[in-house]
C-alpha atoms as a PDB file:
ATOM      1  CA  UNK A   1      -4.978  -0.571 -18.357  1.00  0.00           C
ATOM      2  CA  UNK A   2      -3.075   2.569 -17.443  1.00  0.00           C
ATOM      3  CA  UNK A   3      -2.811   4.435 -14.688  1.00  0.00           C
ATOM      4  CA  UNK A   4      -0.411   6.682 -12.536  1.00  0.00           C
ATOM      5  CA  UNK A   5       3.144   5.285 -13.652  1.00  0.00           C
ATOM      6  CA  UNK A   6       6.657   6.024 -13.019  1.00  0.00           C
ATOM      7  CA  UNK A   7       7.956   4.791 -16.054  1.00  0.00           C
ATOM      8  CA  UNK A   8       6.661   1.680 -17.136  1.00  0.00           C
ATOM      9  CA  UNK A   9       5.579   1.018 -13.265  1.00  0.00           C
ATOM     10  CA  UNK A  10       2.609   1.526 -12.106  1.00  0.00           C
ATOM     11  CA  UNK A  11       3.398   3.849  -8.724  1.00  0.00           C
ATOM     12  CA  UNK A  12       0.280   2.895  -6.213  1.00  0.00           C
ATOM     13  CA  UNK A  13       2.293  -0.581  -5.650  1.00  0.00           C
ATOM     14  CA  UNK A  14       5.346   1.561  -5.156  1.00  0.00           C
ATOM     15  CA  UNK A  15       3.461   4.002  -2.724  1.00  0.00           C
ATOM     16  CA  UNK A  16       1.918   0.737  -0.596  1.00  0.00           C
ATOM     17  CA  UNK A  17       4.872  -0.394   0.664  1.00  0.00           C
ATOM     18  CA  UNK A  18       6.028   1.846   3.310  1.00  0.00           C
ATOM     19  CA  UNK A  19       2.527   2.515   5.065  1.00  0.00           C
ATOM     20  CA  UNK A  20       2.200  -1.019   4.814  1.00  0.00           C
ATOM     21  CA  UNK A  21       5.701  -1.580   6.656  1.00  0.00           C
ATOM     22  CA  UNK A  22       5.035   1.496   9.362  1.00  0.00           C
ATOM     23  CA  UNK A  23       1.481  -0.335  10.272  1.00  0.00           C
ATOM     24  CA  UNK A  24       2.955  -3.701  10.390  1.00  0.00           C
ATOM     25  CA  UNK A  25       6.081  -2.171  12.753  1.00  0.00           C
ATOM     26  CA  UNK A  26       3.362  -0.029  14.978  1.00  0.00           C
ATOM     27  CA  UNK A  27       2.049  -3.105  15.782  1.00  0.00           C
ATOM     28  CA  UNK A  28       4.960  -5.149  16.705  1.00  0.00           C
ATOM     29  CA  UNK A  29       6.270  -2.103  19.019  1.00  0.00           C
ATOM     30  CA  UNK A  30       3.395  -2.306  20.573  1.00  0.00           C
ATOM     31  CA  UNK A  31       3.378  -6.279  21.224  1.00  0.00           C
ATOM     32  CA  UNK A  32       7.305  -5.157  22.121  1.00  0.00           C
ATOM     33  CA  UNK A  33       5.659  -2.515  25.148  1.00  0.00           C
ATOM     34  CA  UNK A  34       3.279  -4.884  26.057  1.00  0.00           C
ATOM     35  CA  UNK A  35       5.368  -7.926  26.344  1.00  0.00           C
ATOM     36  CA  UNK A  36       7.881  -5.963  29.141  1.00  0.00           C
ATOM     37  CA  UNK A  37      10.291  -6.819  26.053  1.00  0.00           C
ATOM     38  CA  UNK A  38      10.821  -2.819  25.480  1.00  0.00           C
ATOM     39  CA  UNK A  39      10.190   0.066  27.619  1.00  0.00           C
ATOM     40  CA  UNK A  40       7.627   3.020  27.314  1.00  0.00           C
ATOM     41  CA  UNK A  41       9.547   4.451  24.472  1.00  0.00           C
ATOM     42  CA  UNK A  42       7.767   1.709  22.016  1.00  0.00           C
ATOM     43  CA  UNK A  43       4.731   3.504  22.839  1.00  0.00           C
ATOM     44  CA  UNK A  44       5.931   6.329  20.934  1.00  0.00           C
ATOM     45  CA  UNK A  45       7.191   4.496  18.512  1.00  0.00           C
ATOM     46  CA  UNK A  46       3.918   2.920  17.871  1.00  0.00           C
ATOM     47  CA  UNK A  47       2.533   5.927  17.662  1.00  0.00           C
ATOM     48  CA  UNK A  48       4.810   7.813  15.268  1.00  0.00           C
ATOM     49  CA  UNK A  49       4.692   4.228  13.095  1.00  0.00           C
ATOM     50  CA  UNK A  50       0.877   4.702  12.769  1.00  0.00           C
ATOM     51  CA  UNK A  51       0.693   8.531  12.096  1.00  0.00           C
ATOM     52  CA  UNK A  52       3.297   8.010   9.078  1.00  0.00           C
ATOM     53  CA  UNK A  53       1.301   4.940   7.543  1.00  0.00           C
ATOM     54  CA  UNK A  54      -1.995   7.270   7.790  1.00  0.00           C
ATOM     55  CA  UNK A  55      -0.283   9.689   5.531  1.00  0.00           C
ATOM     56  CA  UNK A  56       1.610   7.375   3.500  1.00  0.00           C
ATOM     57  CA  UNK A  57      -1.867   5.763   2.655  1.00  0.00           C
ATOM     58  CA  UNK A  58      -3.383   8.507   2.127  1.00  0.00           C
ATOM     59  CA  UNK A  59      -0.888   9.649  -0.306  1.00  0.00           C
ATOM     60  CA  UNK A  60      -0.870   6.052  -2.306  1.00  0.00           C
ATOM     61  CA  UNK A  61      -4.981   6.354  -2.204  1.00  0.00           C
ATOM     62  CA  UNK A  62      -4.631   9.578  -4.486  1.00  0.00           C
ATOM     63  CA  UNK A  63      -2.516   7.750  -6.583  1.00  0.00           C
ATOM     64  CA  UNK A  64      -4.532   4.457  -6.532  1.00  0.00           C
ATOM     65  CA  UNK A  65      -7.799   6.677  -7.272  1.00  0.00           C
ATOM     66  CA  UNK A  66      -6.394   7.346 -10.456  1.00  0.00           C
ATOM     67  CA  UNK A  67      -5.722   3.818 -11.201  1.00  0.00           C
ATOM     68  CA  UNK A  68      -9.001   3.010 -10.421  1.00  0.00           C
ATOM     69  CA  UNK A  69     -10.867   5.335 -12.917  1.00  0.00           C
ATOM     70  CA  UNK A  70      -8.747   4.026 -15.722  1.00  0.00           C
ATOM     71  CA  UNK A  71      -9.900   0.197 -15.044  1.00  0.00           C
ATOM     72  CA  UNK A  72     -12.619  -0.976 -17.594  1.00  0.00           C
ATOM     73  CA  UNK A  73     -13.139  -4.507 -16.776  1.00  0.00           C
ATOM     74  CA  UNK A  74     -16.623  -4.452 -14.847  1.00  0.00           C
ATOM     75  CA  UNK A  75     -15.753  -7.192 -12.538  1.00  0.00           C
ATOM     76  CA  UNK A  76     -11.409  -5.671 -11.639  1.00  0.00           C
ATOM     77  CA  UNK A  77     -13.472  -2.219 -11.025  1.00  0.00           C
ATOM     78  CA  UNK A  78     -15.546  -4.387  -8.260  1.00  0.00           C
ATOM     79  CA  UNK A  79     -12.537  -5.699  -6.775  1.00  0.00           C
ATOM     80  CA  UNK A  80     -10.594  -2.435  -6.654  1.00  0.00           C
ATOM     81  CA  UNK A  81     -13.983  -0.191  -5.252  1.00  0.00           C
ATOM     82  CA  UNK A  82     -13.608  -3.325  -2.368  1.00  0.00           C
ATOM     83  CA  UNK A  83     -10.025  -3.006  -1.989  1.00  0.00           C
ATOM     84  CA  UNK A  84     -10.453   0.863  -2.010  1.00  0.00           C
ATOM     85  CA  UNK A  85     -13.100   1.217   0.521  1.00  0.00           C
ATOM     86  CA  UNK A  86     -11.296  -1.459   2.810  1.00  0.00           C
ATOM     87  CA  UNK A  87      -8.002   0.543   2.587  1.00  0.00           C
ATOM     88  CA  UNK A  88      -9.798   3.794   3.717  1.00  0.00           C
ATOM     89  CA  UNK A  89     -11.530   1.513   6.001  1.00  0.00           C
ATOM     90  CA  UNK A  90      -8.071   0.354   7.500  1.00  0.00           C
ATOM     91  CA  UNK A  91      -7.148   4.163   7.484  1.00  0.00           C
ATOM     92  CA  UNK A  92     -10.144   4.797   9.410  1.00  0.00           C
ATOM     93  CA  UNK A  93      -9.486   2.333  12.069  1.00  0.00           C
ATOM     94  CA  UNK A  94      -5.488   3.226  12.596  1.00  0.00           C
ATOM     95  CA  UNK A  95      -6.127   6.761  13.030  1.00  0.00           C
ATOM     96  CA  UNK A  96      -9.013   5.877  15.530  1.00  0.00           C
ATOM     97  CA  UNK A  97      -6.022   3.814  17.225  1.00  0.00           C
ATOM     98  CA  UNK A  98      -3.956   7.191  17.056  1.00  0.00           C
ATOM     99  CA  UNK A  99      -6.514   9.341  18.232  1.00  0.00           C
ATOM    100  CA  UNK A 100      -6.935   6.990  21.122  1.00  0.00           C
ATOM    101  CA  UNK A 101      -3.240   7.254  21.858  1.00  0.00           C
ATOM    102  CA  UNK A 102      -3.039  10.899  21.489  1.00  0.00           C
ATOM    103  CA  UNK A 103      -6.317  11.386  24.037  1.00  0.00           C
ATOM    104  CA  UNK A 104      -3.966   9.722  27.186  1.00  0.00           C
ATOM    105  CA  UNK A 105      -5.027   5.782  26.384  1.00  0.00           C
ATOM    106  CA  UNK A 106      -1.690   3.996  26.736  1.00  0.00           C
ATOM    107  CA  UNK A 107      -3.641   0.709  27.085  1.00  0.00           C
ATOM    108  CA  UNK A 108      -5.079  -2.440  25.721  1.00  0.00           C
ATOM    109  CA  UNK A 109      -7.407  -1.018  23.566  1.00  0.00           C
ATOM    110  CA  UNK A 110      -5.709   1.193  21.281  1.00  0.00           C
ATOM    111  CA  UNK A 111      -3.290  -2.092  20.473  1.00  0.00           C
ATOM    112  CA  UNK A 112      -6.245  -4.321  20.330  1.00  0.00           C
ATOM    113  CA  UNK A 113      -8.018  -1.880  17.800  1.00  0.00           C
ATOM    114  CA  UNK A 114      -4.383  -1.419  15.251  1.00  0.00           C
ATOM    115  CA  UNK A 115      -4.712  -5.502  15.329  1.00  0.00           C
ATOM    116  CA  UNK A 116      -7.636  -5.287  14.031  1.00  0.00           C
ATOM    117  CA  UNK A 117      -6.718  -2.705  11.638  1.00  0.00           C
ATOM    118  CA  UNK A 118      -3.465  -5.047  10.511  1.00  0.00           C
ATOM    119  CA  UNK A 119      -5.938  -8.225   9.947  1.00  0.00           C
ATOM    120  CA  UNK A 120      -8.029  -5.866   7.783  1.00  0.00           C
ATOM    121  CA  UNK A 121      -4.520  -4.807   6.208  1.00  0.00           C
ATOM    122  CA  UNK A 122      -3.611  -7.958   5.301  1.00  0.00           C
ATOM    123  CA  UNK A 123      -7.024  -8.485   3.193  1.00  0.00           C
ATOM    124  CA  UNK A 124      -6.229  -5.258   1.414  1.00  0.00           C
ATOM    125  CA  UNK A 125      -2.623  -6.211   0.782  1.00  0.00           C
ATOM    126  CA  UNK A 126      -4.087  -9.371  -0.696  1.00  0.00           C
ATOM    127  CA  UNK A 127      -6.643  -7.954  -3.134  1.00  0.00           C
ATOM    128  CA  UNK A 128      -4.536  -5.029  -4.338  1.00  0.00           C
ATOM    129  CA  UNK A 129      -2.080  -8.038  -5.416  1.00  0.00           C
ATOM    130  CA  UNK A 130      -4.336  -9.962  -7.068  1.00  0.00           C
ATOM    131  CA  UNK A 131      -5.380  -7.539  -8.849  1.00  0.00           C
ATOM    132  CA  UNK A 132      -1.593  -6.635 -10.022  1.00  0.00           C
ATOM    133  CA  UNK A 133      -0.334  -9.999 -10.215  1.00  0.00           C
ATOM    134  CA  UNK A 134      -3.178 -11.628 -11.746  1.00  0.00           C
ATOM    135  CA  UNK A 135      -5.653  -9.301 -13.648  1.00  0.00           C
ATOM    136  CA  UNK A 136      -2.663  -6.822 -14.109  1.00  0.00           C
ATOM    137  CA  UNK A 137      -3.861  -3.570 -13.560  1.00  0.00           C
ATOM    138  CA  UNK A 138      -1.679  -0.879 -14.114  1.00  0.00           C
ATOM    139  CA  UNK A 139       0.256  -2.862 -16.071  1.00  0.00           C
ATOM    140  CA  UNK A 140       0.952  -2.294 -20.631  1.00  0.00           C
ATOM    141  CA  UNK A 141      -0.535  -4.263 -22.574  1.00  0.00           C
ATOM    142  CA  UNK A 142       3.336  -5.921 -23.446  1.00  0.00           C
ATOM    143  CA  UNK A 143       4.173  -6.140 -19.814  1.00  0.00           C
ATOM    144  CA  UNK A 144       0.714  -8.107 -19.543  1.00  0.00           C
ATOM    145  CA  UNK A 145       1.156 -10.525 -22.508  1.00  0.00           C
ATOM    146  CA  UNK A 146       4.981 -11.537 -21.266  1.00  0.00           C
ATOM    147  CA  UNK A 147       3.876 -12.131 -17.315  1.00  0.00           C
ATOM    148  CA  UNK A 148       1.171 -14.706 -19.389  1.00  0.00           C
ATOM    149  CA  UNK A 149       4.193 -16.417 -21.589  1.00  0.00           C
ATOM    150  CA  UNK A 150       6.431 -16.360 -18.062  1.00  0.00           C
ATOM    151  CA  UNK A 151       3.668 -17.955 -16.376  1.00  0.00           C
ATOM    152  CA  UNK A 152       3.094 -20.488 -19.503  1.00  0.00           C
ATOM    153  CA  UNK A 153       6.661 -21.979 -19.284  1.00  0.00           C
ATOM    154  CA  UNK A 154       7.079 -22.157 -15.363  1.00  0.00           C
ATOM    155  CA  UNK A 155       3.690 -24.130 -15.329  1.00  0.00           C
END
């Protein structure tokens, strides 16, 4: 299976891993606000942290799109249409969290609502790896046979 690569990497994986890390630190400036352990500023922080990862994801979903059409295996396609939908899902929920932000809501809610948006992360995360690390997608053919053989001597 072969999709978007830089190289012989696939790039969605590549893309993943700085909305994941801006969601994951909007979050914990938020926790920081709440907590008295930081001032206002974390607000914006939070804030800024969110509307990055929104475009960030949105930028790895193009390139995970095109992954996606170039899977064959019935059941990896129905993983990756659940991890797609779920990621636009999580998109979905951290710009409602943004929105809320933007519209004067410096409260509970908008934190409460990117928590539930990291939880719902997290799943994503998970099933996008699986499907890398153990069905291989967007991996060669090669790169696929020698993660088998590396996997055959460790076990």
């Amino acid at each position: 299976m072969i999709g978007a690569r830089v190289g012989a990497r696939p790039i969605h994986p590549l893309l993943v891993v700085v909305p994941l890390g801006l969601c994951i630190v909007s979050v914990i400036a938020d926790l920081f606000r709440l907590t008295g352990l930081g001032g206002p500023a974390w607000f914006d922080v939070a804030s800024y942290g969110i509307a990055g990862g929104v475009l960030g994801a949105l930028i790895a979903a193009l390139r995970g799109f095109i992954d996606y059409v170039s899977i064959r295996d019935a059941r990896i396609r129905d993983i990756a249409f659940a991890h797609f939908v779920t990621a636009l899902f999580v998109v979905a929920i951290y710009g409602l969290s943004l929105w809320m932000r933007w519209s004067g809501d410096q409260g509970l809610l908008p934190v409460a609502v990117s928590g539930v948006g990291l939880v719902l992360l997290c799943l994503v995360g998970w099933l996008g790896g699986e499907m890398v690390h153990v069905d291989g997608v967007g991996l060669t053919d090669e790169q696929v046979a020698a993660a088998g053989a590396a996997r055959r001597k460790v076990a």
